[in-house]
N, C-alpha and C. Protein backbone atom coordinates (compact mmCIF):
# COMPACT_ATOMS: atom_id res chain seq x y z
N UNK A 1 0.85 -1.17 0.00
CA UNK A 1 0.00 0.00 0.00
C UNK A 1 0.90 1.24 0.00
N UNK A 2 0.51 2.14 -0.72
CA UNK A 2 1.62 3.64 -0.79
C UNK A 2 0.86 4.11 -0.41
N UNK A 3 1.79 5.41 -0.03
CA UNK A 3 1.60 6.59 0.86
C UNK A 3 0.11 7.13 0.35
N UNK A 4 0.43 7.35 -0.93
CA UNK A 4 -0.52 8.00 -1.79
C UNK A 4 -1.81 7.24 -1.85
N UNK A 5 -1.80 6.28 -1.54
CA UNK A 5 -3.39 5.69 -1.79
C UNK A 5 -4.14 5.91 -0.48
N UNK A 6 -3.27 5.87 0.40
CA UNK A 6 -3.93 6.46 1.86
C UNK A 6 -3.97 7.64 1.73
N UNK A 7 -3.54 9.00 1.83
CA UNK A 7 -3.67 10.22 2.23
C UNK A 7 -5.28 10.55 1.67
N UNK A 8 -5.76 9.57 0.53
CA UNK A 8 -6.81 9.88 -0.40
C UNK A 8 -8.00 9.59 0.49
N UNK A 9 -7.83 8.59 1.51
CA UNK A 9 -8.52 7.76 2.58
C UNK A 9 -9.22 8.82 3.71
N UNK A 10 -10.66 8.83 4.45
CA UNK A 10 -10.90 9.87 5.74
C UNK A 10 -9.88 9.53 6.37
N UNK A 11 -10.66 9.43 8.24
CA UNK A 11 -9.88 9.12 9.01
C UNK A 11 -10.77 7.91 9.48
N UNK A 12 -12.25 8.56 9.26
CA UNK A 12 -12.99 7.03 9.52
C UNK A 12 -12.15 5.68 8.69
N UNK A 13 -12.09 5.97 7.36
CA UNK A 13 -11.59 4.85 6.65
C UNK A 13 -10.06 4.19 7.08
N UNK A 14 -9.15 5.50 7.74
CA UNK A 14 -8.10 5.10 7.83
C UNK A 14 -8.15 4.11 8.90
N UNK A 15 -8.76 4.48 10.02
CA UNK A 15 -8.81 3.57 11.12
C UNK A 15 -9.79 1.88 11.24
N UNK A 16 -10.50 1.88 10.27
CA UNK A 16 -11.12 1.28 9.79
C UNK A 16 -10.11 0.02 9.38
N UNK A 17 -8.94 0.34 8.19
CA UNK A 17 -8.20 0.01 7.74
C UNK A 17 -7.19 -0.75 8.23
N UNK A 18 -6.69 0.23 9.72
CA UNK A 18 -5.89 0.10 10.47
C UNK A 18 -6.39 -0.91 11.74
N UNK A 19 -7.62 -0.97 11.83
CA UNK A 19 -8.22 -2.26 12.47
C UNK A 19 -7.65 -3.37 11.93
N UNK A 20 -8.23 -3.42 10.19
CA UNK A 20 -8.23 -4.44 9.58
C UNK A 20 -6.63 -5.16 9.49
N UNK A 21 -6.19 -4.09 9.68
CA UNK A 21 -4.17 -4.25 9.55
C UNK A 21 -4.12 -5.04 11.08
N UNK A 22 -4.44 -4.41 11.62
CA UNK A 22 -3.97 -5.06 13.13
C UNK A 22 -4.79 -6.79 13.53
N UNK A 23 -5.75 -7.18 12.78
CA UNK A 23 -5.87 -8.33 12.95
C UNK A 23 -5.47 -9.14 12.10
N UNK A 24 -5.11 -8.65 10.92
CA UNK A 24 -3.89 -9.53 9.89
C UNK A 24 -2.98 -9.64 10.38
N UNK A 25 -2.37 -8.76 11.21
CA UNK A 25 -1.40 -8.61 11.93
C UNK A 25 -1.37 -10.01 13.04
N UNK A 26 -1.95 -10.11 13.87
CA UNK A 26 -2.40 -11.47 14.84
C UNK A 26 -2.46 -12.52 14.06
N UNK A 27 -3.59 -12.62 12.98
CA UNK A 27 -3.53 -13.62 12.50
C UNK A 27 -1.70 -14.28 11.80
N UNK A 28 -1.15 -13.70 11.23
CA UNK A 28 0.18 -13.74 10.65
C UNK A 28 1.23 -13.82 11.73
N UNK A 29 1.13 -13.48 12.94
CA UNK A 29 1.76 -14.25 13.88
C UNK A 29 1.53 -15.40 14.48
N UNK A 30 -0.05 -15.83 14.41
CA UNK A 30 -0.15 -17.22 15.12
C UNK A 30 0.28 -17.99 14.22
N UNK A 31 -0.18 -17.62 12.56
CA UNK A 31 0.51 -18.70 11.61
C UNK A 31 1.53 -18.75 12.09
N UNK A 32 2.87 -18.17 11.78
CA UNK A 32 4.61 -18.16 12.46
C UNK A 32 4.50 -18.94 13.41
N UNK A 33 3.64 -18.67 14.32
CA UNK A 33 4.33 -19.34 15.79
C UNK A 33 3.85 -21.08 15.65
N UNK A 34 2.58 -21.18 14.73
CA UNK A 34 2.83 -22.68 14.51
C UNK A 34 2.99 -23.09 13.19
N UNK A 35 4.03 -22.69 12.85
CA UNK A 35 4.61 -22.88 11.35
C UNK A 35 3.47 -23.13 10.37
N UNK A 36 3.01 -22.43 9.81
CA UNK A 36 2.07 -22.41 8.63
C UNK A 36 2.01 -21.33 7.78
N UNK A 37 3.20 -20.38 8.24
CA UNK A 37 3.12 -18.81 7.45
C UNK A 37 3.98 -19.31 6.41
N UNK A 38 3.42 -19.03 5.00
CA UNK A 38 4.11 -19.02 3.52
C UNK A 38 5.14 -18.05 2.98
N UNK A 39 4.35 -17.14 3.71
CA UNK A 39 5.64 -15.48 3.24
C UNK A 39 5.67 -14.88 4.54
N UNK A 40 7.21 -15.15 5.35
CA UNK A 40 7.21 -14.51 6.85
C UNK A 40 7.11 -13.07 6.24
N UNK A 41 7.74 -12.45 5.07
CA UNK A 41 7.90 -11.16 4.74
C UNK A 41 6.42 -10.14 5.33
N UNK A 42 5.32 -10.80 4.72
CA UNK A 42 4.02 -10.08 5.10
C UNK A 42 3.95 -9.45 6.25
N UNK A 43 4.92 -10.33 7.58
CA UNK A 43 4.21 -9.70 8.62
C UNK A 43 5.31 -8.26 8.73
N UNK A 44 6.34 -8.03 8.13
CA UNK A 44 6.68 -6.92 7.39
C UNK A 44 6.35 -5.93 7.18
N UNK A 45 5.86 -6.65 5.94
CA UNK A 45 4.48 -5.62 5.26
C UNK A 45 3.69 -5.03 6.23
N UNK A 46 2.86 -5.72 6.86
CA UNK A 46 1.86 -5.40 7.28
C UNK A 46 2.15 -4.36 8.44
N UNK A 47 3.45 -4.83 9.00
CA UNK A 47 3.77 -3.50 10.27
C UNK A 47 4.22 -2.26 9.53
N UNK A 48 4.90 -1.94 8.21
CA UNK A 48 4.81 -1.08 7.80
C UNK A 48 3.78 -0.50 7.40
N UNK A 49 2.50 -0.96 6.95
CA UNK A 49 1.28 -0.12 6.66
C UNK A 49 0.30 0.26 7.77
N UNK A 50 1.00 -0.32 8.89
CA UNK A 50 0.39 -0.23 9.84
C UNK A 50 1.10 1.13 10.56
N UNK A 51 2.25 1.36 10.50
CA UNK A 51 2.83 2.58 10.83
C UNK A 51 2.73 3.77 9.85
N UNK A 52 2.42 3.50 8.78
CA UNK A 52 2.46 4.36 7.52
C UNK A 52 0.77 5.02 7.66
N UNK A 53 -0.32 4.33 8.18
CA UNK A 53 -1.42 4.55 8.32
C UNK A 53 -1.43 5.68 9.53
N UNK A 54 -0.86 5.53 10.58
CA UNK A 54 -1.00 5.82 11.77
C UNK A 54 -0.13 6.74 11.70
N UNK A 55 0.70 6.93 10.68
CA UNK A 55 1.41 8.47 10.63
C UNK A 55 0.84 9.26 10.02
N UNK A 56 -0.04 9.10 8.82
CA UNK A 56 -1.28 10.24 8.11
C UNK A 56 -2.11 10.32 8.62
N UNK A 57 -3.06 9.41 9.72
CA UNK A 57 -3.83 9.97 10.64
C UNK A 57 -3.52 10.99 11.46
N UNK A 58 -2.07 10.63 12.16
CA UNK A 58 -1.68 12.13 13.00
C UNK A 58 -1.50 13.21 12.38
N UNK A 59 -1.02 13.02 10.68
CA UNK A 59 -0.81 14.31 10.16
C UNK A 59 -2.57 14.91 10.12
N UNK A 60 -3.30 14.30 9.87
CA UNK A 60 -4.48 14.57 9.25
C UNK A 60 -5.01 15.18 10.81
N UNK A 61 -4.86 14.92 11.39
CA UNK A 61 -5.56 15.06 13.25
C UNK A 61 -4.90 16.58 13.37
N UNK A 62 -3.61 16.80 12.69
CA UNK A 62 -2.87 17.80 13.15
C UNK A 62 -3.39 19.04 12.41
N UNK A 63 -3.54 18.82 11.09
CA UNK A 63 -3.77 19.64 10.47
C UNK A 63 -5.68 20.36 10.80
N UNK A 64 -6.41 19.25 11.04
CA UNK A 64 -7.78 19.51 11.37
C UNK A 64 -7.32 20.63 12.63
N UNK A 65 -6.62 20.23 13.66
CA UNK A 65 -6.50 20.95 14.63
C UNK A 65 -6.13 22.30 14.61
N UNK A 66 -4.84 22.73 13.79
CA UNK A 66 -4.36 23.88 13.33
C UNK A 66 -5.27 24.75 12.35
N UNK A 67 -6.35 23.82 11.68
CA UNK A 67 -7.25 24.33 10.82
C UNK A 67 -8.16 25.43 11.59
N UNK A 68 -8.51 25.08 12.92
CA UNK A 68 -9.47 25.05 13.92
C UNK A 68 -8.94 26.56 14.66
N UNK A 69 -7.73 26.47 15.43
CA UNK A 69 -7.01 27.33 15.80
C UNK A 69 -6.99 29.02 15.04
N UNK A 70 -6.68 28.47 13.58
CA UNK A 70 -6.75 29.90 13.17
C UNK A 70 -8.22 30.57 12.55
């Protein structure tokens, strides 16, 4: 997932998203822990979109806020 396809995303959707990341996330570790994961790389993946999400929400939180301010 790129940067760019998220920023396009609310915040409802982002977190939405970022749910959905965080239980792929679980699931892709229990595979690992009883050997059944095909591509360890994913769980990779998945922590990077999971940080990549959760950094345009704060930008997006920040900017609503500063929006507000002036």
């Amino acid at each position: 997932m790129k940067a760019s396809e998220v920023r396009g995303l609310s915040i409802k959707e982002l977190n939405q998203k970022l749910s959905d990341l965080k239980a792929e996330l679980f699931n892709l570790r229990f595979q690992n822990a009883i050997n059944q994961l095909e591509n360890p790389m994913r769980i990779r993946a998945v922590k990077s979109d999971i940080a990549r999400i959760k950094t345009i929400i704060t930008e997006k939180q920040t900017a609503n806020e500063e929006e507000g301010d002036e």
